[in-house]
N, C-alpha and C. Protein backbone atom coordinates (compact mmCIF):
# COMPACT_ATOMS: atom_id res chain seq x y z
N UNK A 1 -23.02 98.54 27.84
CA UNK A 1 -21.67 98.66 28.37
C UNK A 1 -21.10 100.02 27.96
N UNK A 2 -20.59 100.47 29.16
CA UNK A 2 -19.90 102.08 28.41
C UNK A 2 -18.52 101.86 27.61
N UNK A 3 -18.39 102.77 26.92
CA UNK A 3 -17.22 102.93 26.10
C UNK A 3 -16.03 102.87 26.55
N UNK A 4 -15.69 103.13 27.27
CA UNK A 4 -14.46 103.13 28.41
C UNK A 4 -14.07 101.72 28.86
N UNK A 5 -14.98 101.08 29.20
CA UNK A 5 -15.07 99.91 29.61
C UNK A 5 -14.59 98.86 28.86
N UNK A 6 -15.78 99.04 27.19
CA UNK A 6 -15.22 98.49 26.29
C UNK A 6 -14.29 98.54 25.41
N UNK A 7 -13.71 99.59 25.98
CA UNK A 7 -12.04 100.11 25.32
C UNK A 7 -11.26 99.17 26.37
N UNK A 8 -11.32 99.19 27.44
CA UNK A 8 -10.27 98.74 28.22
C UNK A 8 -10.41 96.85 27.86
N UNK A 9 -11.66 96.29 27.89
CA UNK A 9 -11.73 95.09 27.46
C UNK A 9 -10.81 94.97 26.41
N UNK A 10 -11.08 95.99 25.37
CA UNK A 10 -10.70 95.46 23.85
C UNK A 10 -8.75 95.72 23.96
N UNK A 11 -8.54 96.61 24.47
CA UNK A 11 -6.98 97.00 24.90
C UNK A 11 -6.43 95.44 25.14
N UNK A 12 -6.84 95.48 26.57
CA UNK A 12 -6.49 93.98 27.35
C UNK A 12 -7.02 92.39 26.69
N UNK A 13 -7.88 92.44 25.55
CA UNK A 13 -7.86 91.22 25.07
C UNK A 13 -6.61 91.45 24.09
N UNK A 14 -6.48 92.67 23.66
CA UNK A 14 -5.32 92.73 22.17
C UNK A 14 -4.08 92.13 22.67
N UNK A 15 -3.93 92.71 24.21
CA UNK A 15 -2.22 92.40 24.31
C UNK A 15 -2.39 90.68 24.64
N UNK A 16 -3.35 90.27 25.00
CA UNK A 16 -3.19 88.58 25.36
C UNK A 16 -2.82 88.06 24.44
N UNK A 17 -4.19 88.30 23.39
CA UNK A 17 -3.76 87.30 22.11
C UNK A 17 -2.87 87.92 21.37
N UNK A 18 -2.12 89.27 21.46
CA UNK A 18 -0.98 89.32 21.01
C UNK A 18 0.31 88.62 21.41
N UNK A 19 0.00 87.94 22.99
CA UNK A 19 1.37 87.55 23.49
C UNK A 19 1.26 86.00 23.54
N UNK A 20 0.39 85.78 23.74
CA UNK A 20 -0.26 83.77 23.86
C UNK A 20 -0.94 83.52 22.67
N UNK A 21 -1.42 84.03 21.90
CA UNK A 21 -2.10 83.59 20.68
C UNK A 21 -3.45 83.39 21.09
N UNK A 22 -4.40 83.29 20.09
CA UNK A 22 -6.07 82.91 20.01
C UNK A 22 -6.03 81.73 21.24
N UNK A 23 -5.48 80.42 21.11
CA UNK A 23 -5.52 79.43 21.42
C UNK A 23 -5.47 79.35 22.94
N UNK A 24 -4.26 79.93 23.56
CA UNK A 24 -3.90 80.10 24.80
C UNK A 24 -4.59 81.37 25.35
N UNK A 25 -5.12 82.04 25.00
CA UNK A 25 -5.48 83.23 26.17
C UNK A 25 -6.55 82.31 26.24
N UNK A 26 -7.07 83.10 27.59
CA UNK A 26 -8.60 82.37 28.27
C UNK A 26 -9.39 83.68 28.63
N UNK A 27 -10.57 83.10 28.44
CA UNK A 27 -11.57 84.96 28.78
C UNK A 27 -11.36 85.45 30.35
N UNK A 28 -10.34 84.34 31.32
CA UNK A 28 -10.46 84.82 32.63
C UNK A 28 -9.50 85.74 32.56
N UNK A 29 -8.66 85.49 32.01
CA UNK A 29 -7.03 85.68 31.64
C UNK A 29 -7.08 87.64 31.33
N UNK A 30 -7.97 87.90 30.52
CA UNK A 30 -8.33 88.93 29.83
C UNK A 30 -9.13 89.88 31.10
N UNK A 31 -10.47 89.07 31.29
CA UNK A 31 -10.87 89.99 32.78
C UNK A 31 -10.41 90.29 33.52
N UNK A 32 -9.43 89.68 33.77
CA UNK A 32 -8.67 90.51 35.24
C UNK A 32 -7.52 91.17 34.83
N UNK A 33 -7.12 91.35 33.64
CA UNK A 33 -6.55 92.31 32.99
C UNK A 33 -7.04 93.36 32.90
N UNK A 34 -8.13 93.18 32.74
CA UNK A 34 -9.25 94.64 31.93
C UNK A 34 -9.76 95.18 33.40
N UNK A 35 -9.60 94.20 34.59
CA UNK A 35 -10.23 93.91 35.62
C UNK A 35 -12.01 94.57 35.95
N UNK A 36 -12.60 93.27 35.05
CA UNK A 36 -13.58 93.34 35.45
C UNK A 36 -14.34 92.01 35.70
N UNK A 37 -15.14 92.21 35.91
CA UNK A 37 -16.10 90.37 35.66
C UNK A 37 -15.73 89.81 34.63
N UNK A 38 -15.61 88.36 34.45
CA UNK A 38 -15.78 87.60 33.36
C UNK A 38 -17.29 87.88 32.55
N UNK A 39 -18.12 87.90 33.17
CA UNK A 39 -19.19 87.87 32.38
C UNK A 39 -19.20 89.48 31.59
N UNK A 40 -18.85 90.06 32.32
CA UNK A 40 -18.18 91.53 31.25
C UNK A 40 -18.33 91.47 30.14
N UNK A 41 -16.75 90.23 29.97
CA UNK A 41 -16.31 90.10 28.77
C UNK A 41 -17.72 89.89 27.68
N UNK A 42 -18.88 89.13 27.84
CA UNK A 42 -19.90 89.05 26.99
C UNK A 42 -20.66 89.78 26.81
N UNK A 43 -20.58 90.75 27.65
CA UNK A 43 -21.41 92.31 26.80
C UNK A 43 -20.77 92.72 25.70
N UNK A 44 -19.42 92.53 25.84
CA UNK A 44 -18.16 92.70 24.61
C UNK A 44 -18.64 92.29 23.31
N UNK A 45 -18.77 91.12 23.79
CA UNK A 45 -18.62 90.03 22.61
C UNK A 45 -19.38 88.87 22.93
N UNK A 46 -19.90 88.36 22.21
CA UNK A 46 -20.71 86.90 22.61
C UNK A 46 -20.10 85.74 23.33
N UNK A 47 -18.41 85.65 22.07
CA UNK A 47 -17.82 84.53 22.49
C UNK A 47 -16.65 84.93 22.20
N UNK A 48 -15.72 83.90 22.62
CA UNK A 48 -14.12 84.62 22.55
C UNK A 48 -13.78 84.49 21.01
N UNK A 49 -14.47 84.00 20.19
CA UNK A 49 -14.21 84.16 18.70
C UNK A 49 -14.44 85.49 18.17
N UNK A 50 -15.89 86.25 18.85
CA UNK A 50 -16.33 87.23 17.98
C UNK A 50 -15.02 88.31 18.55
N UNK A 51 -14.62 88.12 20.46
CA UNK A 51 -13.61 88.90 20.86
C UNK A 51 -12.29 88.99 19.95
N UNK A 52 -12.12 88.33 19.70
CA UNK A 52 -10.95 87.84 18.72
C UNK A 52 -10.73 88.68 17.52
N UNK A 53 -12.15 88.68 17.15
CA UNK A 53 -12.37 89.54 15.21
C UNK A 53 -12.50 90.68 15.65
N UNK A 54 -13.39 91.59 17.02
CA UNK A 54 -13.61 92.65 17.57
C UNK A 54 -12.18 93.15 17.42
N UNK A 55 -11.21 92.65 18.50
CA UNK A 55 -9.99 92.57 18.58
C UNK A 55 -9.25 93.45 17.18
N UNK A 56 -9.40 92.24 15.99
CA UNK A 56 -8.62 92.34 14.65
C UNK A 56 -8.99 93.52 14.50
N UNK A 57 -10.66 93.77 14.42
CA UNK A 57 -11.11 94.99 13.47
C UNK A 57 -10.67 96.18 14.05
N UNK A 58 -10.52 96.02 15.38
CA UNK A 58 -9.83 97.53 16.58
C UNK A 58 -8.25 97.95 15.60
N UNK A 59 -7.38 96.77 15.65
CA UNK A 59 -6.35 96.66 15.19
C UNK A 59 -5.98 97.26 13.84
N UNK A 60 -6.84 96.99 12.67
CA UNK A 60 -7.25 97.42 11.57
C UNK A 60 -7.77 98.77 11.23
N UNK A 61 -8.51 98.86 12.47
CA UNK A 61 -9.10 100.52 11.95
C UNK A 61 -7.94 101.83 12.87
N UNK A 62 -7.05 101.24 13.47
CA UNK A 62 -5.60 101.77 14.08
C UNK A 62 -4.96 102.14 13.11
N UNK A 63 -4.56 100.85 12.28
CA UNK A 63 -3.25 101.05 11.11
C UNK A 63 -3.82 101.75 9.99
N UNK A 64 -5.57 102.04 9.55
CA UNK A 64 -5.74 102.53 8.71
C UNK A 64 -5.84 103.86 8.88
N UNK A 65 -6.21 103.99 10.06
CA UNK A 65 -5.89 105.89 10.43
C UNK A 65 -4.76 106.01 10.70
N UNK A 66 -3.60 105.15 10.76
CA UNK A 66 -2.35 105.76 10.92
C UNK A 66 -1.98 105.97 9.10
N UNK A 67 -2.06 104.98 8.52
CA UNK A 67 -1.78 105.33 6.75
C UNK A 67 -2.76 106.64 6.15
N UNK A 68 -4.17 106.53 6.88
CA UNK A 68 -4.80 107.48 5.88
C UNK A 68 -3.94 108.78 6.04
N UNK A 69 -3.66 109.08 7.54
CA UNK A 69 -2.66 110.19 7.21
C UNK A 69 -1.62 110.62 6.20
N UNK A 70 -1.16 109.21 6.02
CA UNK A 70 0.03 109.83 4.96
C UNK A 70 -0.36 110.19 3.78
N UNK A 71 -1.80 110.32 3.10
CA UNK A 71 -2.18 110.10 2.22
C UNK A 71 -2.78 112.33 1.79
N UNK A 72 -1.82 112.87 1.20
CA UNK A 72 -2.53 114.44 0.70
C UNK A 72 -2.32 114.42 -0.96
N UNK A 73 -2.91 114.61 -1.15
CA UNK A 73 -3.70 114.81 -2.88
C UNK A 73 -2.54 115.96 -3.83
N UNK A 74 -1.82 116.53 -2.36
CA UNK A 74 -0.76 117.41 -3.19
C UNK A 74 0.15 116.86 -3.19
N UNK A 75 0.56 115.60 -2.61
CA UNK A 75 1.58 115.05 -2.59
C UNK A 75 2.16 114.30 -3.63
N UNK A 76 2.90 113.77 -5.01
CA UNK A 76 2.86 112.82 -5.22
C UNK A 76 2.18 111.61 -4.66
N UNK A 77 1.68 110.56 -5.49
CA UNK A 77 0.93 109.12 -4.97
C UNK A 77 2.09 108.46 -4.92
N UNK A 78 2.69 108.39 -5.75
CA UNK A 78 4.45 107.58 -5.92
C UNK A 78 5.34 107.69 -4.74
N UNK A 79 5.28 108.87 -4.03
CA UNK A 79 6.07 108.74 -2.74
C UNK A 79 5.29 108.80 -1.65
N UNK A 80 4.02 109.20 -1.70
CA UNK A 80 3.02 108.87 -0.72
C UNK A 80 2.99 107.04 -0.84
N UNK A 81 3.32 106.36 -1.69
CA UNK A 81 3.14 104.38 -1.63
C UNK A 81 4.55 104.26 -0.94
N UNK A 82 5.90 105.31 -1.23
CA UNK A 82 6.54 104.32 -0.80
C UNK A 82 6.77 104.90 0.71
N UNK A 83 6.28 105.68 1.16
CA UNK A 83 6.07 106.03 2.62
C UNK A 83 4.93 105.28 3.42
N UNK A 84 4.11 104.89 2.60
CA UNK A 84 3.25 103.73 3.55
C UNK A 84 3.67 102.05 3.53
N UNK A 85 4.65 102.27 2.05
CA UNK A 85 4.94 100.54 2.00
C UNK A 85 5.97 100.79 3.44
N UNK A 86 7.15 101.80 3.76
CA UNK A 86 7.64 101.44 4.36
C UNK A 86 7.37 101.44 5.89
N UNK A 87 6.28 102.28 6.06
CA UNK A 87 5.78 102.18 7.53
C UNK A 87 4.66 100.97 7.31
N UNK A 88 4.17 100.06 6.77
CA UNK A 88 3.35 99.01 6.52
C UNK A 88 4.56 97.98 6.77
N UNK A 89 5.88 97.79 6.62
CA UNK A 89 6.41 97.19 7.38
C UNK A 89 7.20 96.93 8.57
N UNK A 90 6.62 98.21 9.07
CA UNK A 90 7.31 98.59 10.57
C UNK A 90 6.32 98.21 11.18
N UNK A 91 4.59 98.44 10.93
CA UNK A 91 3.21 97.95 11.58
C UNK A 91 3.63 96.29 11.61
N UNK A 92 3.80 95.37 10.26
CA UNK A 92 4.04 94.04 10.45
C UNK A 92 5.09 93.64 11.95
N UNK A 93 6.19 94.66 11.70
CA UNK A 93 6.97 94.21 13.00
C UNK A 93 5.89 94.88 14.53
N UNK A 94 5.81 95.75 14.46
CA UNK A 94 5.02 96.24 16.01
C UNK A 94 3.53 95.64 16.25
N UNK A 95 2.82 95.19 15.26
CA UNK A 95 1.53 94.92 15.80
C UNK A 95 1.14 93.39 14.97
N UNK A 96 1.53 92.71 16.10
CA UNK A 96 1.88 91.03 15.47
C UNK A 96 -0.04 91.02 15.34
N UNK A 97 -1.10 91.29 16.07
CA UNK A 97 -2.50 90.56 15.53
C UNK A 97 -2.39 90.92 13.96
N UNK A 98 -2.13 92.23 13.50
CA UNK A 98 -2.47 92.84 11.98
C UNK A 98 -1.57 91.11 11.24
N UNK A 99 -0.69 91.32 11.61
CA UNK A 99 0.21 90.23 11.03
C UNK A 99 -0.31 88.84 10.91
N UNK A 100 -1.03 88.58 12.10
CA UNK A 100 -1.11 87.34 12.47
C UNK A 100 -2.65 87.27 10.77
N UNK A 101 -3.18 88.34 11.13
CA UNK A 101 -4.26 88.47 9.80
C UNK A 101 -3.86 88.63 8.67
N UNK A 102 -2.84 88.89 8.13
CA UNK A 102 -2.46 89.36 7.17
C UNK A 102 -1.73 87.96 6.30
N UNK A 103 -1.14 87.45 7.56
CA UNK A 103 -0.07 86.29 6.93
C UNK A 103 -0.83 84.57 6.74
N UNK A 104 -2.59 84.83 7.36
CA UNK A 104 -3.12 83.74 7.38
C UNK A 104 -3.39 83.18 8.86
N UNK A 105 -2.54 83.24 9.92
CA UNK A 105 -2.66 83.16 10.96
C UNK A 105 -3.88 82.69 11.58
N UNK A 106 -4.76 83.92 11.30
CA UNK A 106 -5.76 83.86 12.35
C UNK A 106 -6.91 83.16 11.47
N UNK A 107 -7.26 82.92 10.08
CA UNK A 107 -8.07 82.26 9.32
C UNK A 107 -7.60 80.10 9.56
N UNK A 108 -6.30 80.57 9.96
CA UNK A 108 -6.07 78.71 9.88
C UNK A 108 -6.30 78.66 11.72
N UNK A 109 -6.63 79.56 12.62
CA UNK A 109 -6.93 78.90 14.07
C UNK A 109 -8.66 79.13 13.95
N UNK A 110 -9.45 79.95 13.06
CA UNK A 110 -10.57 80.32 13.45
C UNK A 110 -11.25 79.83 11.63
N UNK A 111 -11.31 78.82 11.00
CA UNK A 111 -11.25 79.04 9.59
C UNK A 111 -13.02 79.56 9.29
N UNK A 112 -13.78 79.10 10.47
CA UNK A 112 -15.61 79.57 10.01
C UNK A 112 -15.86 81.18 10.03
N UNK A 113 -14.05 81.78 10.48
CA UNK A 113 -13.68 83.38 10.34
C UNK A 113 -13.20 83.97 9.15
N UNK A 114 -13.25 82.71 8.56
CA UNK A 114 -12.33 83.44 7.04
C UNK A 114 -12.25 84.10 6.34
N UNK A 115 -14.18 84.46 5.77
CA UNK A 115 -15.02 85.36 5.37
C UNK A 115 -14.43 87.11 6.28
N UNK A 116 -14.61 86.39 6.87
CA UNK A 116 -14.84 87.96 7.86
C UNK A 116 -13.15 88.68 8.29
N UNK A 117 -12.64 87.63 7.89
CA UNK A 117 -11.21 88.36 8.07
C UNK A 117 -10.71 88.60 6.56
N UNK A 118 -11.21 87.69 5.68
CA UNK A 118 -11.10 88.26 4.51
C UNK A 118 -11.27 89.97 4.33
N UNK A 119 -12.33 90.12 4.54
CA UNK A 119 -13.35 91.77 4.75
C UNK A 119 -12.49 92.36 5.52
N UNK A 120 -11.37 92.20 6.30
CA UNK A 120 -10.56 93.04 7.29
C UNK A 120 -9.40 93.43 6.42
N UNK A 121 -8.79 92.37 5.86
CA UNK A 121 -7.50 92.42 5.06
C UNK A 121 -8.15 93.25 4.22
N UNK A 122 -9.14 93.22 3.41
CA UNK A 122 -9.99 94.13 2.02
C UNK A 122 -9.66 95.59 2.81
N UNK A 123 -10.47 95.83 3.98
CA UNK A 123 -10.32 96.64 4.45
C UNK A 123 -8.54 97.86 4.99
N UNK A 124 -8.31 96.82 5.49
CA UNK A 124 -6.63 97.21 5.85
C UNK A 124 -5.87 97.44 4.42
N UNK A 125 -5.94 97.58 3.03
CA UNK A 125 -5.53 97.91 1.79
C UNK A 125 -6.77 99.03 1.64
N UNK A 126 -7.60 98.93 2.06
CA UNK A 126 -8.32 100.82 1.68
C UNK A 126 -7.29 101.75 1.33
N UNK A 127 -6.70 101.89 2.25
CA UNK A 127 -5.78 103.08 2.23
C UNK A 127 -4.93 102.73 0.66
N UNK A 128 -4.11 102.09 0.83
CA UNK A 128 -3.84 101.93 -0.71
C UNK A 128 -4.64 102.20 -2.08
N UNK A 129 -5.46 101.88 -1.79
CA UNK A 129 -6.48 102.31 -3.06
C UNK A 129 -7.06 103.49 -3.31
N UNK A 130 -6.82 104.61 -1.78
CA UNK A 130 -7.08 105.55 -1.80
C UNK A 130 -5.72 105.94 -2.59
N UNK A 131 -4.61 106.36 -2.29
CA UNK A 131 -3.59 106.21 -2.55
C UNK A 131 -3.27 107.00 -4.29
N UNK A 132 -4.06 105.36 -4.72
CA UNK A 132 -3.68 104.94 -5.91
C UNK A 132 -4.70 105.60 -7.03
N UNK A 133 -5.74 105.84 -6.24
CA UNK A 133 -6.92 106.74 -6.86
C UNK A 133 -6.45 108.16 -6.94
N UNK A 134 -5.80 108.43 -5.78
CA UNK A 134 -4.78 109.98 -5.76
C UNK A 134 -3.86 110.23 -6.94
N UNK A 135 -2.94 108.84 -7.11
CA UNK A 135 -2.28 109.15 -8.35
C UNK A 135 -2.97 108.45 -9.84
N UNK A 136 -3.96 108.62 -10.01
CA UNK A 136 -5.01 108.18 -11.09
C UNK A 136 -5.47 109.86 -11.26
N UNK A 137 -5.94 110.52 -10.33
CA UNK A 137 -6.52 111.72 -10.67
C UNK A 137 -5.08 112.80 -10.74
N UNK A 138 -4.03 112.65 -10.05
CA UNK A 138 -2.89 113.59 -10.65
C UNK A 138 -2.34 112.99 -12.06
N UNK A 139 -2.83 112.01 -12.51
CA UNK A 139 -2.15 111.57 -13.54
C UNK A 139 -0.81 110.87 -13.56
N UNK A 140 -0.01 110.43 -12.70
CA UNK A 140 1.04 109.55 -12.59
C UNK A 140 0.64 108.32 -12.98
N UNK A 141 -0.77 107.29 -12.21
CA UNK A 141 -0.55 106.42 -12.69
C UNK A 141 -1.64 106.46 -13.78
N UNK A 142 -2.25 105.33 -14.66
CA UNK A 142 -2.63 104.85 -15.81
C UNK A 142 -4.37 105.47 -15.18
N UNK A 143 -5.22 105.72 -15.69
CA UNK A 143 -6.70 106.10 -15.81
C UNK A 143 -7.63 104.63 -16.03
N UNK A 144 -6.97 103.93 -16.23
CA UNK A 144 -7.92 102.25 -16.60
C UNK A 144 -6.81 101.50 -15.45
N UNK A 145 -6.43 101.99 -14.68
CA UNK A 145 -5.90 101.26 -13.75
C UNK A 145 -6.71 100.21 -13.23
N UNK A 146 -6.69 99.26 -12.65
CA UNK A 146 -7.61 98.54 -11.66
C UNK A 146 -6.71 98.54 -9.69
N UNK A 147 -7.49 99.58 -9.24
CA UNK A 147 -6.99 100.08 -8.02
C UNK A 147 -7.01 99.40 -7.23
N UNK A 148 -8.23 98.36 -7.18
CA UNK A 148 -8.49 97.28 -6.29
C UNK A 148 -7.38 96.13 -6.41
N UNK A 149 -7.25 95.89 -7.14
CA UNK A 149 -6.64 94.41 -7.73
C UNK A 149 -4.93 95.15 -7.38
N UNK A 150 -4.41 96.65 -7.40
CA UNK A 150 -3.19 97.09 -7.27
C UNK A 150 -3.08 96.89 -5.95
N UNK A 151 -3.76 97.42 -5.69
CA UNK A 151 -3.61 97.14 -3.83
C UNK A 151 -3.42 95.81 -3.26
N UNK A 152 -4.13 94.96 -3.25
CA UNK A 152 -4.66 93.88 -2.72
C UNK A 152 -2.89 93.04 -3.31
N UNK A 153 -2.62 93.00 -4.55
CA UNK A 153 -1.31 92.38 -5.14
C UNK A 153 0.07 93.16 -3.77
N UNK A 154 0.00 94.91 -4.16
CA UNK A 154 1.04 95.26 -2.88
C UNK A 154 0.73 94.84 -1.94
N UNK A 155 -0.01 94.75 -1.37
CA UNK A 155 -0.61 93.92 -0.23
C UNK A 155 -0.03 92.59 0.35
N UNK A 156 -0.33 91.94 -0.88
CA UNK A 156 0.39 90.14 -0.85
C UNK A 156 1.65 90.69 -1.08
N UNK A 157 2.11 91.29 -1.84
CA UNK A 157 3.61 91.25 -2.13
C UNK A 157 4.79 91.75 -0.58
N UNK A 158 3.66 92.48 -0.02
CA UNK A 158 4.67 93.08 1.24
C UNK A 158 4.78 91.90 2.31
N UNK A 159 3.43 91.29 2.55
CA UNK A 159 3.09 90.26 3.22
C UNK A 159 4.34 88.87 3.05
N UNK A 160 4.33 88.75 1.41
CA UNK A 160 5.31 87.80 0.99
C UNK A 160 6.79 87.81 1.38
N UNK A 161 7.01 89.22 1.12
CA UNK A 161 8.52 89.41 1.55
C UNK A 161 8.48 89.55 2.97
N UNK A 162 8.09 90.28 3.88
CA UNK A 162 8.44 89.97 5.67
C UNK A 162 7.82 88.45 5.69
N UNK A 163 7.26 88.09 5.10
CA UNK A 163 7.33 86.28 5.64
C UNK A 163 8.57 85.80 5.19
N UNK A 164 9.29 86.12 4.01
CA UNK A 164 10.66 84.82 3.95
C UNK A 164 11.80 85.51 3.72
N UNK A 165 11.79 86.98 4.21
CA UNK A 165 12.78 87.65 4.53
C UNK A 165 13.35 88.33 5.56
N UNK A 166 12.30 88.05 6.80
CA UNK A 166 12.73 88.67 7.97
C UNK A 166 13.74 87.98 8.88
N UNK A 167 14.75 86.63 8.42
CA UNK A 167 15.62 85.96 9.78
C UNK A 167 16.84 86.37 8.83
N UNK A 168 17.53 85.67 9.58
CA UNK A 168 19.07 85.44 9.22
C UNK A 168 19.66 87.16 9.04
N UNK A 169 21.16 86.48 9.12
CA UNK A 169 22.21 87.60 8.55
C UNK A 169 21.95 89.02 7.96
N UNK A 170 22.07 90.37 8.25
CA UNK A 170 21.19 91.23 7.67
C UNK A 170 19.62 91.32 6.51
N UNK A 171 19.12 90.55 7.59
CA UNK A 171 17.79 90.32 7.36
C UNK A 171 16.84 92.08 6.88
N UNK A 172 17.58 92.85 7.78
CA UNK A 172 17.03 94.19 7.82
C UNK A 172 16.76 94.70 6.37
N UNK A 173 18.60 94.96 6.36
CA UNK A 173 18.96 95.40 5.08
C UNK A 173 18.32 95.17 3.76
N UNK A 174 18.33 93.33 3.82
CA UNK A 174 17.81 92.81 2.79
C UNK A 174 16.31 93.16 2.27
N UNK A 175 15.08 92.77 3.76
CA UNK A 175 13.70 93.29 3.66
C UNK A 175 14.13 94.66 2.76
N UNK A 176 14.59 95.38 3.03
CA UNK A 176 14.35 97.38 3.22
C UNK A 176 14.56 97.09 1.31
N UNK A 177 15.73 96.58 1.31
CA UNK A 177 15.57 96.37 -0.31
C UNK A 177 14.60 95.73 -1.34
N UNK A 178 14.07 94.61 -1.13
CA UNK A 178 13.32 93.80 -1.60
C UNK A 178 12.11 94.90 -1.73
N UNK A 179 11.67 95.53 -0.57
CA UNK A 179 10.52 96.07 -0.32
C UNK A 179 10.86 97.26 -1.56
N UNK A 180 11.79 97.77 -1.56
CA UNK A 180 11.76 99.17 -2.58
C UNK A 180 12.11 98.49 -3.66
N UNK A 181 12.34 98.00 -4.33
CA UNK A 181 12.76 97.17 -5.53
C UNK A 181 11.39 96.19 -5.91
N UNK A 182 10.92 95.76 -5.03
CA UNK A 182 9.08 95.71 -5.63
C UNK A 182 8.30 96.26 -5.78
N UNK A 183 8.37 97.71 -4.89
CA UNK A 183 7.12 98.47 -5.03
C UNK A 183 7.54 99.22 -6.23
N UNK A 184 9.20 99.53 -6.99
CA UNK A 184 9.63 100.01 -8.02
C UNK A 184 8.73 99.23 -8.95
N UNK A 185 8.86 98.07 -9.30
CA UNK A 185 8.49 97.25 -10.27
C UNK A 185 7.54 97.15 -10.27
N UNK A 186 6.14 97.64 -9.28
CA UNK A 186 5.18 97.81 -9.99
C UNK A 186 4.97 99.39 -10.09
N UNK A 187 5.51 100.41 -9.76
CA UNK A 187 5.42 101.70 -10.23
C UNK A 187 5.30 102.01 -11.12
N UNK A 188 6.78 101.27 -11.71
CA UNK A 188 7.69 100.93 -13.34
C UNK A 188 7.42 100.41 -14.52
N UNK A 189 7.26 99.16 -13.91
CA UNK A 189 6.99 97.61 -14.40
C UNK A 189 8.74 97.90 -15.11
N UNK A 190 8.76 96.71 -16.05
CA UNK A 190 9.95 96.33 -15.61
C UNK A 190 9.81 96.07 -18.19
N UNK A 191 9.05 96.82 -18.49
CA UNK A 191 9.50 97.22 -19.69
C UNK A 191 10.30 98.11 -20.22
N UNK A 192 11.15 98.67 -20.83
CA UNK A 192 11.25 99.59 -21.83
C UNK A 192 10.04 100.95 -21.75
N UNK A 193 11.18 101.64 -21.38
CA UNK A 193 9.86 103.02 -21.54
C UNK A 193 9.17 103.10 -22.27
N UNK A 194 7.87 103.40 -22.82
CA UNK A 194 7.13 103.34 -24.31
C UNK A 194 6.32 102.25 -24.35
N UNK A 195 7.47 100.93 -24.06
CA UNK A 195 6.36 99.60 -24.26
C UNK A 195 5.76 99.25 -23.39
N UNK A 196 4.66 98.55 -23.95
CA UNK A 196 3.45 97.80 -22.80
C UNK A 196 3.94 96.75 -23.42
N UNK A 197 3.74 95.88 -22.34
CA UNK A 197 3.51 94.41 -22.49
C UNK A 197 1.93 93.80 -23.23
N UNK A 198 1.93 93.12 -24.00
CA UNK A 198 0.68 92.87 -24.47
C UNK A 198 -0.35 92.38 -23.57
N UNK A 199 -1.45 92.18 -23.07
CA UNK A 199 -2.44 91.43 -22.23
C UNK A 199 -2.33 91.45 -20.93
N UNK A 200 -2.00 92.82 -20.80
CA UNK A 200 -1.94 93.67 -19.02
C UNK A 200 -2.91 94.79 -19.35
């Protein structure tokens, strides 16, 4: 299948199951979007599951070349995190599949995917760890850091707050705060200058 082709498949499956979900799109639904044969669609992909993860991983390797950009070695790491925490929650609002992966979504409609979307989310925090490795070698943050485990926590933590802070009454406002007032607290942490906490 040429590339073109399978760009336009993968385009036109994203916006379905971005607008009907996994459940409701149908592979006809998608071909004549993409307008080609149904059987097309399986040069794509085997089955509309693997289309689905194809889908995610398109989605994923989007938002990570949009963050790796923000990411220069001359920059502070400290304001290079909070320029991706805050465009990492403008991606949650514009590109509901990342979301739909991020928040669990797509592991509770596809769960024999779990593994493999696990490996996507791992993936979609790269950039963070690049990040965080940036400010490990300028020296801002700690040299025994654990970069993996930092990420993957901002990760859940951003995830956590646009899940039970995005309705009601200046919902905006509130996210925009929460979000800088956590990523402070782990910049910070939340001791006394000087002190560590014991068994961190």
């Amino acid at each position: 299948m040429n590339v073109d082709k399978r760009d336009r498949i993968l385009k036109q499956a994203a916006a379905a199951f971005a607008r009907f979900g996994f459940r409701k799109t149908t592979m006809s639904e998608i071909a004549r979007a993409a307008g080609v044969a149904k059987g097309s669609l399986y040069h794509a992909a085997e089955s509309k599951e693997e289309l689905f993860y194809k889908v995610l991983e398109r989605e994923v390797d989007g938002w990570v070349d949009e963050a790796r950009a923000r990411i220069d070695p001359d920059v502070p790491a400290d304001r290079t995190l909070r320029a991706m925490s805050e465009a990492g929650f403008g991606s949650l609002e514009k590109r509901p599949l990342i979301r739909s992966l991020l928040v669990g979504e797509a592991s509770a409609e596809l769960p024999d995917w779990s593994d493999a979307f696990a490996d996507l989310r791992r993936r979609g925090a790269r950039n963070v760890v690049e990040a965080l490795e940036v400010g490990v070698r300028q020296r801002r943050f700690r040299k025994d850091l654990d970069v993996e485990i930092v990420a993957s926590l901002l990760q859940e933590m951003q995830v956590a707050t646009y899940m039970f802070h995005t309705r009601g009454k200046g919902a905006k406002a509130r996210l925009a705060r929460r979000r800088q007032v956590g990523l402070e607290v782990v910049l910070h942490g939340i001791a006394r200058s000087g002190r560590r906490s014991s068994g961190l």
